[in-house]
C-alpha atoms as a PDB file:
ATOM      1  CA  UNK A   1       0.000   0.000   0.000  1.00  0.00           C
ATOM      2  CA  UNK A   2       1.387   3.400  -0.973  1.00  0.00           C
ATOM      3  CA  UNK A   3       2.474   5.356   1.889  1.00  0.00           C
ATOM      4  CA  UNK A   4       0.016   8.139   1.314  1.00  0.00           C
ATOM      5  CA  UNK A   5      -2.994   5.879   1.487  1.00  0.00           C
ATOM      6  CA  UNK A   6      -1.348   4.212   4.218  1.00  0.00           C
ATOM      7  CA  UNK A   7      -1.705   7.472   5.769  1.00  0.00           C
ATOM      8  CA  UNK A   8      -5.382   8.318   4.993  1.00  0.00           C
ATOM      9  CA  UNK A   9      -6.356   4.978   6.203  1.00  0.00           C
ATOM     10  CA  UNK A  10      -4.929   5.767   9.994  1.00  0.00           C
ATOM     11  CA  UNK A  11      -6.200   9.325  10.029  1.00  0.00           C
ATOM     12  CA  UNK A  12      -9.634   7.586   8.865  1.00  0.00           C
ATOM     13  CA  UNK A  13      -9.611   5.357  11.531  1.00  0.00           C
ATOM     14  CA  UNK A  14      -8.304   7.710  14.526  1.00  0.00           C
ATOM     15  CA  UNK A  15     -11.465  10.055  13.045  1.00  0.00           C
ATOM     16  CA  UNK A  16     -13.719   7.263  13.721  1.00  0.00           C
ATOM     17  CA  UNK A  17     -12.607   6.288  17.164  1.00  0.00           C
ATOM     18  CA  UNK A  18     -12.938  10.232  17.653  1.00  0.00           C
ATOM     19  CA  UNK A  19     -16.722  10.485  16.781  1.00  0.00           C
ATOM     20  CA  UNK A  20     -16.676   6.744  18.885  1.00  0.00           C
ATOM     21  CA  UNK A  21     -15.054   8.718  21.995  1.00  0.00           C
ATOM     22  CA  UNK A  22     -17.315  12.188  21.261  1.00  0.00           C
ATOM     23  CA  UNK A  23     -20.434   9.894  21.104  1.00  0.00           C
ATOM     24  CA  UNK A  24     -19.859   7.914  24.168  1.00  0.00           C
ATOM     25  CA  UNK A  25     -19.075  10.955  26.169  1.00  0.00           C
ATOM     26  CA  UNK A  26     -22.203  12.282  24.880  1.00  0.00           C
ATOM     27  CA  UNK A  27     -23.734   9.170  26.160  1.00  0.00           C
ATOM     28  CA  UNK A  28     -22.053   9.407  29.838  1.00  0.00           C
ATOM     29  CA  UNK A  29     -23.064  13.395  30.121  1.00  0.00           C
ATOM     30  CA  UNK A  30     -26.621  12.308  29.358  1.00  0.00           C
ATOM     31  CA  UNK A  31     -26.303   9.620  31.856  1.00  0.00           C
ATOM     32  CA  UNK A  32     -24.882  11.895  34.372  1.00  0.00           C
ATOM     33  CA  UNK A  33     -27.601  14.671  33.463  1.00  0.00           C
ATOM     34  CA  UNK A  34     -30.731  12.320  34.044  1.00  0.00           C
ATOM     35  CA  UNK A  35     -29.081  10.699  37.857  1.00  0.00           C
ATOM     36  CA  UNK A  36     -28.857  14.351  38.929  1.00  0.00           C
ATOM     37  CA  UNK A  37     -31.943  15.077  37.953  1.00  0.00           C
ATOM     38  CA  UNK A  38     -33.293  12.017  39.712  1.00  0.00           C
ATOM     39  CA  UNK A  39     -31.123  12.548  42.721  1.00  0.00           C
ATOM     40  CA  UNK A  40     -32.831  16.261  42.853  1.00  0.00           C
ATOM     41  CA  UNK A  41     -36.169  14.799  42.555  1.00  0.00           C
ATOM     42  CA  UNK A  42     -35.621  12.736  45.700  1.00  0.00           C
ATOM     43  CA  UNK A  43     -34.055  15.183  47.580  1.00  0.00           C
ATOM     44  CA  UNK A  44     -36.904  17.107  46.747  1.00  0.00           C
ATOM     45  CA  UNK A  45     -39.628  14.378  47.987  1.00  0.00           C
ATOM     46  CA  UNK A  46     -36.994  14.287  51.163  1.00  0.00           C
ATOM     47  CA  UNK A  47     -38.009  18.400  51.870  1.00  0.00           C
ATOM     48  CA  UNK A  48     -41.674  17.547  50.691  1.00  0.00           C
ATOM     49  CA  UNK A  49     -42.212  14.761  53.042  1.00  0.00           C
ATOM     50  CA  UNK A  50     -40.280  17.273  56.253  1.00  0.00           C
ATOM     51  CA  UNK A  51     -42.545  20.008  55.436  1.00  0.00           C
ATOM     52  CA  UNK A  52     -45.557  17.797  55.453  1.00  0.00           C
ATOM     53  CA  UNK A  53     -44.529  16.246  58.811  1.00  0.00           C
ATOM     54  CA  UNK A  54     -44.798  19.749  60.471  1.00  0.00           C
ATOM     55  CA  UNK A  55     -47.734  20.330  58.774  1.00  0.00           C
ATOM     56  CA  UNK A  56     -49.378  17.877  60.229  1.00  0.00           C
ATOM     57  CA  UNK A  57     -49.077  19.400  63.689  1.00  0.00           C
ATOM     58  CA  UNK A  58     -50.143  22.880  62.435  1.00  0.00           C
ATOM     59  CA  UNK A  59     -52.904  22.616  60.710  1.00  0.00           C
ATOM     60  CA  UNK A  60     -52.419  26.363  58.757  1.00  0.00           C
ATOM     61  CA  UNK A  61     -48.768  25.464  57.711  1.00  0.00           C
ATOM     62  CA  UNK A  62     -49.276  24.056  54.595  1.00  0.00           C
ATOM     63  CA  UNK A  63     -50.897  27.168  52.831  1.00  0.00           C
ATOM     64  CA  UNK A  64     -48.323  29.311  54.892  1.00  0.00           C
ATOM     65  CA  UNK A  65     -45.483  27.018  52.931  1.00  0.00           C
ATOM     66  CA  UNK A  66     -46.517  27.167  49.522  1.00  0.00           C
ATOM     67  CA  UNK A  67     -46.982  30.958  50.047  1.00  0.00           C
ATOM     68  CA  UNK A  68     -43.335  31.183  52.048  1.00  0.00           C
ATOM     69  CA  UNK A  69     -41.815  29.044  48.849  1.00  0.00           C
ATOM     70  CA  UNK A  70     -43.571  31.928  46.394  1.00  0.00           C
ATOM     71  CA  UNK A  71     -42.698  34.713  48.218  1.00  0.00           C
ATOM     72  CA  UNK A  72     -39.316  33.983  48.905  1.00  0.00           C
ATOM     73  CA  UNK A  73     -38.636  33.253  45.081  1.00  0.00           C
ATOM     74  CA  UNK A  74     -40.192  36.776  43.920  1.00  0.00           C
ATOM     75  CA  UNK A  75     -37.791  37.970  46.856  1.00  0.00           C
ATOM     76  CA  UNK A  76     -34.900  36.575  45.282  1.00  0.00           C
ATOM     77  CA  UNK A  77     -35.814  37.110  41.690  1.00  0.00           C
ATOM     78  CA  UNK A  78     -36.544  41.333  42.422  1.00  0.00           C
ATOM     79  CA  UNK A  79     -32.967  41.764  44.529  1.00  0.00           C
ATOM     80  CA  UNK A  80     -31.047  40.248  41.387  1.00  0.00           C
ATOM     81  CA  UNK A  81     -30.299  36.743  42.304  1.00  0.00           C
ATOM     82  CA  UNK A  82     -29.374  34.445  39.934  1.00  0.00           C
ATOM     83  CA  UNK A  83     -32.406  32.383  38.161  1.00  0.00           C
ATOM     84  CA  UNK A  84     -30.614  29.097  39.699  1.00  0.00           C
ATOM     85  CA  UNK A  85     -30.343  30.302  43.161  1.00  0.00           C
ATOM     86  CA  UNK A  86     -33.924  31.583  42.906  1.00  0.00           C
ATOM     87  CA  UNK A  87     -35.103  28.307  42.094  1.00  0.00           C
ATOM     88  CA  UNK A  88     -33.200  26.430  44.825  1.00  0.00           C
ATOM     89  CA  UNK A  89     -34.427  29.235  47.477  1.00  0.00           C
ATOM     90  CA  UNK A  90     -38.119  28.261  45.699  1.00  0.00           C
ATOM     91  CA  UNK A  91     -37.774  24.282  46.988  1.00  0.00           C
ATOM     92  CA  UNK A  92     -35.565  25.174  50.038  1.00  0.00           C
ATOM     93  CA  UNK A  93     -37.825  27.907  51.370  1.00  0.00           C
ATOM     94  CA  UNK A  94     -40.482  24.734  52.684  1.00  0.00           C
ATOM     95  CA  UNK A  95     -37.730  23.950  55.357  1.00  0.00           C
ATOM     96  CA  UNK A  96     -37.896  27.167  56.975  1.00  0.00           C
ATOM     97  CA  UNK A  97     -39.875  25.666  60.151  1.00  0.00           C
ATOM     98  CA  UNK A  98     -39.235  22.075  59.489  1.00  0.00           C
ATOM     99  CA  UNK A  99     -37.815  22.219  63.893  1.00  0.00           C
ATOM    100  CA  UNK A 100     -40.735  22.674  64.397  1.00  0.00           C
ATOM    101  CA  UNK A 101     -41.096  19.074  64.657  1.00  0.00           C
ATOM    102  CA  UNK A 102     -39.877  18.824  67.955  1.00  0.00           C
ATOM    103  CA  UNK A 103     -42.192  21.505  69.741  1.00  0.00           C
ATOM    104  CA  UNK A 104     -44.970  20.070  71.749  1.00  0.00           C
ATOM    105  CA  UNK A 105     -48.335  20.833  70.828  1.00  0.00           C
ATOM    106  CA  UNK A 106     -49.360  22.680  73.639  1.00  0.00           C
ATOM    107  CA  UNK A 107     -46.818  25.531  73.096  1.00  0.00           C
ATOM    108  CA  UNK A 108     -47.066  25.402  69.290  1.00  0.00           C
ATOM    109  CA  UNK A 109     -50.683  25.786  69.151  1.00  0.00           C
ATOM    110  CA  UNK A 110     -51.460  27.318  71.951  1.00  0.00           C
ATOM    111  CA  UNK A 111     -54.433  29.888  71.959  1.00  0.00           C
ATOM    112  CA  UNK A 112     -52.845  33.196  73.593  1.00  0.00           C
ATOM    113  CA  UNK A 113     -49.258  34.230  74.030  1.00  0.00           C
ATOM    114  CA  UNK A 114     -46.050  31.895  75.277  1.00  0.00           C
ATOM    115  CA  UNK A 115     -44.789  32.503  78.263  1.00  0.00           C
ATOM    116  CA  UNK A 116     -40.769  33.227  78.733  1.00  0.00           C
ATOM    117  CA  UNK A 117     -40.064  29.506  79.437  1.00  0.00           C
ATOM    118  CA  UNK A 118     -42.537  28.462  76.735  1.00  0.00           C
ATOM    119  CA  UNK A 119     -40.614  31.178  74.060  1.00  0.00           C
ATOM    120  CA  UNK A 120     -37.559  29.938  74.456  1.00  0.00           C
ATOM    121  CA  UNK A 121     -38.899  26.213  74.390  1.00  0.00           C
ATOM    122  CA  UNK A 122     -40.236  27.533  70.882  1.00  0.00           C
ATOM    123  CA  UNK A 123     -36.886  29.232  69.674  1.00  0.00           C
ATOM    124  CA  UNK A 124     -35.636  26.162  69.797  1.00  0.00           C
ATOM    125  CA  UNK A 125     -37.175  25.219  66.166  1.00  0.00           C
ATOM    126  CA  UNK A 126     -34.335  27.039  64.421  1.00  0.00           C
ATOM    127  CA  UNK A 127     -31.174  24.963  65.661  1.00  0.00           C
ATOM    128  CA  UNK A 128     -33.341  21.855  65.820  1.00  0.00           C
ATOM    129  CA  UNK A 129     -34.443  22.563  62.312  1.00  0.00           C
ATOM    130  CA  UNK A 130     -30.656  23.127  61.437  1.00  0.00           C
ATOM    131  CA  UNK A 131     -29.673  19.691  63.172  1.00  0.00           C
ATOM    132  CA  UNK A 132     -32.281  17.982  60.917  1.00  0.00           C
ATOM    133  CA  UNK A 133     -30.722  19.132  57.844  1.00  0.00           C
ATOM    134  CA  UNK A 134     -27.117  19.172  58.499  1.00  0.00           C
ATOM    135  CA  UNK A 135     -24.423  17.865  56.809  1.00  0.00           C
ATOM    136  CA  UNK A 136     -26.184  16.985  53.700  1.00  0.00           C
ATOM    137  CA  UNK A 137     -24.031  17.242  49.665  1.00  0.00           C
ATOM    138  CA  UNK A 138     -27.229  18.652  48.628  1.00  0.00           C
ATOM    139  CA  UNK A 139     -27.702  22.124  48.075  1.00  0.00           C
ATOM    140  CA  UNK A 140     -31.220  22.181  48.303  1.00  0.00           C
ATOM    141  CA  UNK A 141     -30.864  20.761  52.090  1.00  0.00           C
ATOM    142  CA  UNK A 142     -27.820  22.509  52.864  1.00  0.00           C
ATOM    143  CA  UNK A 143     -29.792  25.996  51.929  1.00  0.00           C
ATOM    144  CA  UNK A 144     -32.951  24.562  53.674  1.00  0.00           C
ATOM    145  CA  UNK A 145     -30.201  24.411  56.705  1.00  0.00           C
ATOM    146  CA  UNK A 146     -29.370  27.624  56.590  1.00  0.00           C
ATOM    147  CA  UNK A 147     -33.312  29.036  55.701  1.00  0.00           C
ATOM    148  CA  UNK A 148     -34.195  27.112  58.474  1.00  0.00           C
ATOM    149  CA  UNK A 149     -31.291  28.725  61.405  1.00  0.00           C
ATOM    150  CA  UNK A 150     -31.259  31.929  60.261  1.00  0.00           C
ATOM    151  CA  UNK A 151     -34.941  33.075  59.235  1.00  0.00           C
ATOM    152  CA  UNK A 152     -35.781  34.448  62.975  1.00  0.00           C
ATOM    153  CA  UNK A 153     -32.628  36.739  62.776  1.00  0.00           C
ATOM    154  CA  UNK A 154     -32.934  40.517  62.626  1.00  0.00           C
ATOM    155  CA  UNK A 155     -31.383  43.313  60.931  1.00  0.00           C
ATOM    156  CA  UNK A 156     -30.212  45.289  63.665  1.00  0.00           C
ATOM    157  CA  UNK A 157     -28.718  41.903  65.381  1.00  0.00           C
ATOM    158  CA  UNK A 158     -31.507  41.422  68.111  1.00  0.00           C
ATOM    159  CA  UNK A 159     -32.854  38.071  66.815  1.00  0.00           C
ATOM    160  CA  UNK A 160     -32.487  34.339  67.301  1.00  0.00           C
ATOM    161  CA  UNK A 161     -30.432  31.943  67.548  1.00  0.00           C
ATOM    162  CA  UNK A 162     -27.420  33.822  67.052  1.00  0.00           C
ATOM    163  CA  UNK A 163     -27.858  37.461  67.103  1.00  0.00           C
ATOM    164  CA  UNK A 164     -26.424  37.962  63.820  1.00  0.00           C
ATOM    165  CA  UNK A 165     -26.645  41.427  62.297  1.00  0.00           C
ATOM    166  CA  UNK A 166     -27.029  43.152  58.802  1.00  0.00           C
ATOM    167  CA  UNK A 167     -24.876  40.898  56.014  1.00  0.00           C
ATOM    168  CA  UNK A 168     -23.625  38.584  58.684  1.00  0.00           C
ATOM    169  CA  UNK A 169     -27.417  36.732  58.111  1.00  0.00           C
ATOM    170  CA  UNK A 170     -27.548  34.733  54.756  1.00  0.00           C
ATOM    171  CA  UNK A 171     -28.797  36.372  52.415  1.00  0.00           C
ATOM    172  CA  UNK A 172     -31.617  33.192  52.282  1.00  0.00           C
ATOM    173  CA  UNK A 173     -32.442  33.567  55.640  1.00  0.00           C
ATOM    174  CA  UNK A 174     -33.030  37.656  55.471  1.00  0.00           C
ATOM    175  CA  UNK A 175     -35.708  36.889  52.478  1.00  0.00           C
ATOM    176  CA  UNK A 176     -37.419  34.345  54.218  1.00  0.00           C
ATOM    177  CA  UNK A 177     -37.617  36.281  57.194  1.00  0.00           C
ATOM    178  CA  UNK A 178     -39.417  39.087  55.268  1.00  0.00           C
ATOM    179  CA  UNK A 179     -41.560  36.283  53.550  1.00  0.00           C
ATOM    180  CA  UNK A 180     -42.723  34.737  56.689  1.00  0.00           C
ATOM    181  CA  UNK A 181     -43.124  38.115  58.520  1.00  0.00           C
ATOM    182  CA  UNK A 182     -45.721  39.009  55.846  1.00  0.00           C
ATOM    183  CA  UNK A 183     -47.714  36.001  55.576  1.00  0.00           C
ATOM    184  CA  UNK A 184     -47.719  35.659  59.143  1.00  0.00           C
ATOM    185  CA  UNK A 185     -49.011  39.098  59.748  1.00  0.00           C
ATOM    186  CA  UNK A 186     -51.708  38.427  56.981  1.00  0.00           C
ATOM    187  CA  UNK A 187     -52.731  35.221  58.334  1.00  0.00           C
ATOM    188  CA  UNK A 188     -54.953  34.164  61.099  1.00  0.00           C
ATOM    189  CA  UNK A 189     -53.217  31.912  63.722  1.00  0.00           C
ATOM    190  CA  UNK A 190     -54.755  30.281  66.865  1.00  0.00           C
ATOM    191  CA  UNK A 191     -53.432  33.313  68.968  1.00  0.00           C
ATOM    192  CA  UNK A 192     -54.507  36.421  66.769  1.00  0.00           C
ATOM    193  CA  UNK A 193     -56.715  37.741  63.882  1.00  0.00           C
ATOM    194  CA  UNK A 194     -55.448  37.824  60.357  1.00  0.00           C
ATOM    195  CA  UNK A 195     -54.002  41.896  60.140  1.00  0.00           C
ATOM    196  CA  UNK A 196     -55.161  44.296  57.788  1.00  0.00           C
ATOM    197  CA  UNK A 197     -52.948  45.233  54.535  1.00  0.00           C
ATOM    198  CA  UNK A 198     -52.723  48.726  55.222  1.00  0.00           C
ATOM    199  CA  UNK A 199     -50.948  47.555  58.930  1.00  0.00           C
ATOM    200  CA  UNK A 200     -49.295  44.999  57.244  1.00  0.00           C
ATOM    201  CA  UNK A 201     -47.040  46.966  54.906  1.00  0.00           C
ATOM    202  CA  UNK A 202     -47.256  49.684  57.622  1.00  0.00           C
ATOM    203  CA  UNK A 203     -45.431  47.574  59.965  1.00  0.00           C
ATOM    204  CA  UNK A 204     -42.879  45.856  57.138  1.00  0.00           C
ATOM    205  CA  UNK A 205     -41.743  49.399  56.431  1.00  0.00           C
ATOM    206  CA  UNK A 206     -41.450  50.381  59.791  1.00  0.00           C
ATOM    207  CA  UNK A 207     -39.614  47.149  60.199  1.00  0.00           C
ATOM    208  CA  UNK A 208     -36.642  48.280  57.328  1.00  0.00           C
ATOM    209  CA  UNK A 209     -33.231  48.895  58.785  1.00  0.00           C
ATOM    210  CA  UNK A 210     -34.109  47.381  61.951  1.00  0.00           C
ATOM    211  CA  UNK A 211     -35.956  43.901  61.810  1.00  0.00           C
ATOM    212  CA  UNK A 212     -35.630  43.634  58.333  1.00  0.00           C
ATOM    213  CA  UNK A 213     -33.062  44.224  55.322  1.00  0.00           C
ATOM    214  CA  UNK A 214     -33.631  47.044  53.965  1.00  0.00           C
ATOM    215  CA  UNK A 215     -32.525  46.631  50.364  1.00  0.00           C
ATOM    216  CA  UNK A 216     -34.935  43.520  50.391  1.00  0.00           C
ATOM    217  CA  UNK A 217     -38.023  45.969  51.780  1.00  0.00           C
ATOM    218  CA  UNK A 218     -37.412  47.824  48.699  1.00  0.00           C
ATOM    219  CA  UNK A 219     -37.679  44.954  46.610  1.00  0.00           C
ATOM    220  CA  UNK A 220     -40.647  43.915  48.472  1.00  0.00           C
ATOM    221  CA  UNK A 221     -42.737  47.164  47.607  1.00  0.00           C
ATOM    222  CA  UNK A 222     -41.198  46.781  44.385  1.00  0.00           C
ATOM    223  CA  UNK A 223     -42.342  43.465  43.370  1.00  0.00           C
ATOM    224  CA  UNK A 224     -45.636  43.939  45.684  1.00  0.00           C
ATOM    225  CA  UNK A 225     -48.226  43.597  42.915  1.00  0.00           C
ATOM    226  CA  UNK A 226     -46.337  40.243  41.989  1.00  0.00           C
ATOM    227  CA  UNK A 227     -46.569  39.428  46.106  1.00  0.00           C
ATOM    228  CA  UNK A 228     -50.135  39.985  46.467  1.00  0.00           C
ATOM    229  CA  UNK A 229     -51.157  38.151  43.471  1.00  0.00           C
ATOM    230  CA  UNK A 230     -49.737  34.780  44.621  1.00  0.00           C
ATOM    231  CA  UNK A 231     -51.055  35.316  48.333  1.00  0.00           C
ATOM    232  CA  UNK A 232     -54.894  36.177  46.288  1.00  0.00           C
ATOM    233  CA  UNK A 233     -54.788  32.837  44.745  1.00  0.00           C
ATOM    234  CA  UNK A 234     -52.837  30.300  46.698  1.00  0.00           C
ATOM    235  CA  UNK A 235     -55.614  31.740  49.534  1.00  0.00           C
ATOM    236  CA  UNK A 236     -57.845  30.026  47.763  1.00  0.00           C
ATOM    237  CA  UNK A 237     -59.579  26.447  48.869  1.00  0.00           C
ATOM    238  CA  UNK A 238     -59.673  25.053  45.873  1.00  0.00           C
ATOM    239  CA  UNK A 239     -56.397  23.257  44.294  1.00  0.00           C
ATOM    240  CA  UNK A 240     -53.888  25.248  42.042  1.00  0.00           C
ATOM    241  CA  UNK A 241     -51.368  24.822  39.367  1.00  0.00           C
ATOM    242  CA  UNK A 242     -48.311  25.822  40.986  1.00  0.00           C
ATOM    243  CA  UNK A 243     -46.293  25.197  38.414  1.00  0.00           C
ATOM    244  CA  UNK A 244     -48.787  27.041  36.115  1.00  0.00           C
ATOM    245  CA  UNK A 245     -48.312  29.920  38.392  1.00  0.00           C
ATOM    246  CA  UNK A 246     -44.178  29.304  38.841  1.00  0.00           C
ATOM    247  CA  UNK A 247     -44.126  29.395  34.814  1.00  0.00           C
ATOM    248  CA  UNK A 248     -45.817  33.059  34.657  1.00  0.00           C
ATOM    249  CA  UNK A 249     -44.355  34.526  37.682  1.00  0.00           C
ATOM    250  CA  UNK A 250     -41.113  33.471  37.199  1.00  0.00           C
ATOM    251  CA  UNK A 251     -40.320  32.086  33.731  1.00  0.00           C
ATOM    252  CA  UNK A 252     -36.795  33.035  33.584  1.00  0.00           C
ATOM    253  CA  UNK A 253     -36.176  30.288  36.022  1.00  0.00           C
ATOM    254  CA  UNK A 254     -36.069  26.895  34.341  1.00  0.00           C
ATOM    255  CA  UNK A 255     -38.034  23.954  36.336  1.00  0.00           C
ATOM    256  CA  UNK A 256     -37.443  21.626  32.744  1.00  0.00           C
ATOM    257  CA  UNK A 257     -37.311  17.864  34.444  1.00  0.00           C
ATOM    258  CA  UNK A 258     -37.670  18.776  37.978  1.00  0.00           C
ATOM    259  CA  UNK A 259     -40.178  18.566  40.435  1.00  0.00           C
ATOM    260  CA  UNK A 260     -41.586  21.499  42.470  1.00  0.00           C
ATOM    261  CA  UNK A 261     -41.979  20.839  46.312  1.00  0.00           C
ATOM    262  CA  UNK A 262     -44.757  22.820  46.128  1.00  0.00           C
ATOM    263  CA  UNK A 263     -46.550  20.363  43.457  1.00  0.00           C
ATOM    264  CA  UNK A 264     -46.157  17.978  46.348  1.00  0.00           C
ATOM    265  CA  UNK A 265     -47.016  19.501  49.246  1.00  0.00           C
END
């Protein structure tokens, strides 16, 4: 064989095994792509079945939840957060009072207000929350960790557990402290009536600078018409499409082969 087609032959054949190498690898990445996917999906049922046990002691929790998850995205979304880290703050966000757990009945559903001993029993939900979730390789729980330690914390350093102050909190546990500040306010609870919306956003702005970030208060009036929206209809009683209403309220954020904790709770 002349040495020129001798030549051609061997560059033919190392192109082949090239496109061989090029299509397993293709192969592999789509292998790789679909076990993360599933390996989201269960961490995901993991966070759907916590939030569910704690709903199960408090009756009203899992409206609050759905609306926390919702909230916390448009949160995220209007301060500039990246469309990834919105949509992990979206699942994580159901963890926020996952400690909660651990707090007996009579305290956690108790008709007037706690007493010292019974406040501090009920503090307690953050670092037991934390302890549920720790020292997980998925982000989604490892952010649910943090949600659920920091989201009690205050601005001007005079919340709980830690006392942290300004940037010191996460930035995931300052948004779902807003987010479950306002739903809480606008909800009725065993102890108290649901407040108005006039005294509602009355006491959020007071609340800027001291309880609350005040960048993220901003935001909050900002994205308000978004906010009120998704607290209208997931106030409903009859049964929504979540991930009808995640797809217009947020379509920059791609939920392509993933489930939604809030689908499942």
């Amino acid at each position: 064989m002349p040495e020129n087609d001798s030549c051609k032959v061997k560059i033919q054949k190392a192109y082949a095994q090239l496109i061989k190498y090029a299509e397993d690898l293709d192969t592999t990445i789509n292998l790789l792509k679909k076990s993360h996917r599933d390996l989201e999906m269960a961490y995901i049922d993991t966070i759907s079945r916590l939030a569910q046990a704690v709903e199960y002691k408090d009756e009203a929790t899992g409206h609050h939840v759905q609306r926390i998850c919702f909230f916390s995205a448009l949160l995220a979304e209007a301060v500039g957060l990246p469309s990834e880290q919105v949509l992990t703050i979206y699942n994580s966000a159901a963890m926020h009072d996952v400690g909660k757990i651990s707090i007996p009945d009579a305290i956690l559903l108790k008709p007037g207000s706690l007493t010292t001993n019974e406040f501090s029993i009920m503090k307690t939900h953050t670092t037991v929350g934390a302890k549920l979730l720790a020292n997980s390789k998925s982000g989604l729980l490892e952010t649910g960790r943090i949600i659920a330690l920091h989201h009690h914390e205050r601005w001007d350093g005079k919340g709980y557990p830690s006392g942290l102050a300004g940037e010191n909190i996460p930035i995931e546990g300052r948004i779902v402290a807003l987010a479950d500040v306002y739903d809480a306010l606008r909800s009725e609870r065993s102890y108290k009536k649901a407040f108005s919306l006039e005294k509602t956003l009355s006491i959020l702005e007071d609340g800027a600078g001291n309880h609350f970030d005040p960048h993220l208060v901003d935001a909050f009036f900002n994205t308000f018409e978004r906010i009120e929206y998704v607290d209208t209809v997931l106030r409903r009683t009859e049964q929504q499409d979540v991930n009808a209403l995640f797809a217009e309220l947020l379509p920059e954020c791609d939920v392509t082969g993933y489930a939604s904790v809030t689908t499942i709770l």
